[in-house]
Protein backbone atom coordinates (compact mmCIF):
# COMPACT_ATOMS: atom_id res chain seq x y z
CA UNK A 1 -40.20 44.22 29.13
CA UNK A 2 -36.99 45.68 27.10
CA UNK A 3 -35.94 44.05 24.08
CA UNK A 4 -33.35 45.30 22.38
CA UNK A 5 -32.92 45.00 18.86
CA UNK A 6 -29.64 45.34 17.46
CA UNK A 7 -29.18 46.20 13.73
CA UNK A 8 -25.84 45.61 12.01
CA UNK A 9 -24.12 47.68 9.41
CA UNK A 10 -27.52 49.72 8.55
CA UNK A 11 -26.50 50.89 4.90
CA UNK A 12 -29.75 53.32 4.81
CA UNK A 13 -30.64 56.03 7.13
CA UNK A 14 -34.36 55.73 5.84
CA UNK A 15 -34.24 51.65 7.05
CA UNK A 16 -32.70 52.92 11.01
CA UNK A 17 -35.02 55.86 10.82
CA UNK A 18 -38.51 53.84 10.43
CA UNK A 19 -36.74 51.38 12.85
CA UNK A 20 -35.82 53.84 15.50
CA UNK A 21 -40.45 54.54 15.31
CA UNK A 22 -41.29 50.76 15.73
CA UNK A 23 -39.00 50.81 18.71
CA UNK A 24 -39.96 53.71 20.24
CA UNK A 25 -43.51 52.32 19.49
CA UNK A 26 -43.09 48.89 21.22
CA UNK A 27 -40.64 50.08 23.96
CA UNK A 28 -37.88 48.79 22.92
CA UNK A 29 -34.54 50.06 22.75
CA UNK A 30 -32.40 50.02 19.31
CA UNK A 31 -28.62 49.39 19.11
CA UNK A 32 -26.85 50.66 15.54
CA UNK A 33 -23.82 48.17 15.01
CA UNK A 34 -21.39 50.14 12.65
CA UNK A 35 -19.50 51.16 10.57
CA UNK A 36 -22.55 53.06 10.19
CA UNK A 37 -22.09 55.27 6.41
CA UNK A 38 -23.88 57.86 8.24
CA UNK A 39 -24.01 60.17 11.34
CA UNK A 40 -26.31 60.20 14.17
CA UNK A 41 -27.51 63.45 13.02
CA UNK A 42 -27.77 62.60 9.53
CA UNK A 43 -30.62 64.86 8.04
CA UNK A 44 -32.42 61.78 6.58
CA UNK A 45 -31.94 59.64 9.94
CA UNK A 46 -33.50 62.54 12.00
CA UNK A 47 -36.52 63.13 9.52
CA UNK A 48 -37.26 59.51 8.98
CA UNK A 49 -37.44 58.53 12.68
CA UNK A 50 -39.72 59.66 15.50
CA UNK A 51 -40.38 62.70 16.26
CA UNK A 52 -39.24 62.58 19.51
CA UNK A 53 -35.47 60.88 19.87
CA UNK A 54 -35.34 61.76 23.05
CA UNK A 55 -38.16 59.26 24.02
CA UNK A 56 -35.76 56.27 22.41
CA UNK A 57 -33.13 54.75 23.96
CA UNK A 58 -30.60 54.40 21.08
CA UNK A 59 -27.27 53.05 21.17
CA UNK A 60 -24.72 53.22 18.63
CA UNK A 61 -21.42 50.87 19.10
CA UNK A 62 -18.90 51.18 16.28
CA UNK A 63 -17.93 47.63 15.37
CA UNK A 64 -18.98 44.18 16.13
CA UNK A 65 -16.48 43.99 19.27
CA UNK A 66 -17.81 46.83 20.83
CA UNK A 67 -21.29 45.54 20.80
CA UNK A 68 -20.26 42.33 21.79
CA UNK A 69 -18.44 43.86 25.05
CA UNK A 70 -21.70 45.49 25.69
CA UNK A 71 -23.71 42.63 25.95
CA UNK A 72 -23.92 39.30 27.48
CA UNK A 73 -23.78 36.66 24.91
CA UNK A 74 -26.69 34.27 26.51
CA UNK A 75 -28.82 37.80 25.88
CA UNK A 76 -28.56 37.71 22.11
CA UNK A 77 -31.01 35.70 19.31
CA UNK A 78 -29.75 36.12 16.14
CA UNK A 79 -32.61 36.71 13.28
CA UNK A 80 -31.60 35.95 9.77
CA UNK A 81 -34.43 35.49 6.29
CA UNK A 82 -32.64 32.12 5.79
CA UNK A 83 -32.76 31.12 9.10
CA UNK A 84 -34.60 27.61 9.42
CA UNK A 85 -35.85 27.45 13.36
CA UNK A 86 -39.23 28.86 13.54
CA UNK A 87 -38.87 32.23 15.49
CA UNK A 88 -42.08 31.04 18.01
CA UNK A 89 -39.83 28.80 19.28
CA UNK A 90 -36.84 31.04 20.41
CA UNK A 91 -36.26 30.99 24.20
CA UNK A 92 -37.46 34.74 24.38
CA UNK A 93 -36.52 36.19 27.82
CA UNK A 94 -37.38 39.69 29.11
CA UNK A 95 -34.07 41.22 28.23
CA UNK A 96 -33.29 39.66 24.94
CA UNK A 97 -31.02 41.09 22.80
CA UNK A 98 -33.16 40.69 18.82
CA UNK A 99 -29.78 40.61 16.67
CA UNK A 100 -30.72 41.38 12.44
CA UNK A 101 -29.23 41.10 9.95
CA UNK A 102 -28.35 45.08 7.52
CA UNK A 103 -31.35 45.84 5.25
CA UNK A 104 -30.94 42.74 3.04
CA UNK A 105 -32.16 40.38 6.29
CA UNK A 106 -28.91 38.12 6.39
CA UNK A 107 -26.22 37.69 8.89
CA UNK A 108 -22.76 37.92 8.10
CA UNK A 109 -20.69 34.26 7.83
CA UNK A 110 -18.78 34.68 11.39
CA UNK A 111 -22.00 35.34 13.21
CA UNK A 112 -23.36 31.90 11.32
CA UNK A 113 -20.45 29.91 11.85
CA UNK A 114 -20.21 30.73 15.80
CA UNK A 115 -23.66 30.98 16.85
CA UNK A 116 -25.70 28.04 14.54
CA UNK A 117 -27.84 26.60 17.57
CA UNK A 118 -29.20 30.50 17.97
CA UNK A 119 -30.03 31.16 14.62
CA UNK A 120 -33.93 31.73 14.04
CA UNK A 121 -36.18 33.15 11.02
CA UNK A 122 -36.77 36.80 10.34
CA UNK A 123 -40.28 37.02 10.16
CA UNK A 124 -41.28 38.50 6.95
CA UNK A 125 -45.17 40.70 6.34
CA UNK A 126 -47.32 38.93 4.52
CA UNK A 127 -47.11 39.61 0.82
CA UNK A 128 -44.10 41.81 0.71
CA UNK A 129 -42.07 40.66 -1.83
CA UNK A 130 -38.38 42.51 -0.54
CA UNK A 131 -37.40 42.53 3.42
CA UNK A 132 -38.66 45.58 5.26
CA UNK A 133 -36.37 45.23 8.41
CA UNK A 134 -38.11 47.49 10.27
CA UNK A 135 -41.62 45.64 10.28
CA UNK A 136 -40.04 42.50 10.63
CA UNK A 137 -38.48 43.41 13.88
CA UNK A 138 -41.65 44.71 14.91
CA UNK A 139 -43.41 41.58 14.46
CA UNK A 140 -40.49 39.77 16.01
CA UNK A 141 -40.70 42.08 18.86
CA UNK A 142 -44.58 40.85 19.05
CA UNK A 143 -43.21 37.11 18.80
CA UNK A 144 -40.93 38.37 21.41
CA UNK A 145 -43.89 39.61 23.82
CA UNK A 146 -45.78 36.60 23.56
CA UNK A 147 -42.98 33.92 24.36
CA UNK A 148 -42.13 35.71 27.15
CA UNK A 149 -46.13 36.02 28.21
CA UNK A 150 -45.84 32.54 27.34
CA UNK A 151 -42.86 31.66 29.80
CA UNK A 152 -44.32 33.19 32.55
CA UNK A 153 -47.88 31.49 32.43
CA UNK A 154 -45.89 28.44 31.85
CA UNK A 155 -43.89 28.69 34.87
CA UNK A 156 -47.09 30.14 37.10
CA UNK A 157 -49.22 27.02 36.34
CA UNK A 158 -46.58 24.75 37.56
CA UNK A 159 -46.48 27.01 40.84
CA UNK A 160 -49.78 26.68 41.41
CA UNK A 161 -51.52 23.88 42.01
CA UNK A 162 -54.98 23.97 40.29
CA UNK A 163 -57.62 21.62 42.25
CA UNK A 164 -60.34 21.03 40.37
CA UNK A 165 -64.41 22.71 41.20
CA UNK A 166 -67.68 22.13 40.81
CA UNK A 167 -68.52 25.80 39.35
CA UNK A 168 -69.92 25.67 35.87
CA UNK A 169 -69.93 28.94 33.93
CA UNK A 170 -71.30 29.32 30.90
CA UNK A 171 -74.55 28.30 29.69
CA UNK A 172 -76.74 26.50 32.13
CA UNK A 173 -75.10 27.70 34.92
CA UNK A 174 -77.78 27.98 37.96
CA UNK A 175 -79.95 25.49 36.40
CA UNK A 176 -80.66 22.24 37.92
């Protein structure tokens, strides 16, 4: 599967750097929507991330527009900490394009007004008390996993007919 989570206007090299591990760690590949205040070889970016940047695909696309040439709208879910649509329920596909929020976990107002219908919660840790954006797009990336798993089992039960047996597993099985 490759997700893609895109991150907009990262303020903090320390924020894309721990991001950059949890999606080299989960296979997914990380898009950096600028202006970016910092350069791809910023000292902090490099010794925050993995070890190995090589290993993870990284893209960086200087504005909004650029991104948006780069991928296909139906691809993208937008991910905000105010969004009200339970993230379970976002029509995860296998090349979804995870769209956050910068470090604070909102979108910006133009993103809001023109995409409303695919608008879904950031999913927050449990008892952090500030947004950690890169463990929330690891668990979204999780969320992301299983609707997909989910989509496919979904779709393969109503290709196969299931006819019922006479097997019994479990305890007592054998016995008459």
């Amino acid at each position: 599967m490759a997700f893609h989570i895109a991150l907009l206007e990262a303020l903090l090299p320390t924020t894309v750097g721990a991001l950059a591990r949890r999606c080299l760690a989960k296979d997914a590949s990380l898009h950096l929507v600028g202006p970016l205040p910092f350069a791809a070889d910023d000292e902090a970016l490099r010794a925050a991330g993995p070890g190995d940047w090589e290993a993870l695909d990284w893209w960086i696309h200087p504005g909004w527009r650029a991104f948006r040439d780069a991928m296909r709208r139906d691809r993208c879910l937008y991910f905000s900490v105010d969004g009200e649509r339970d993230p379970a329920t976002a029509p995860f596909k296998a090349n979804s394009v995870l769209v956050i929020g910068n470090e604070d976990g909102t979108l910006p107002e133009p993103i809001r007004a023109k995409y409303p219908d695919r608008i879904y919660k950031l999913p927050v840790p449990p008892r952090k008390k500030t947004v950690d954006i890169a463990a929330s797009a690891e668990l979204l990336l999780g969320l992301a996993a299983d609707g997909v798993a989910r989509g496919t089992a979904k779709r393969n039960e109503a290709a196969v007919e299931v006819k019922p047996t006479t097997l019994r597993y479990g305890r007592g099985r054998g016995r008459t």
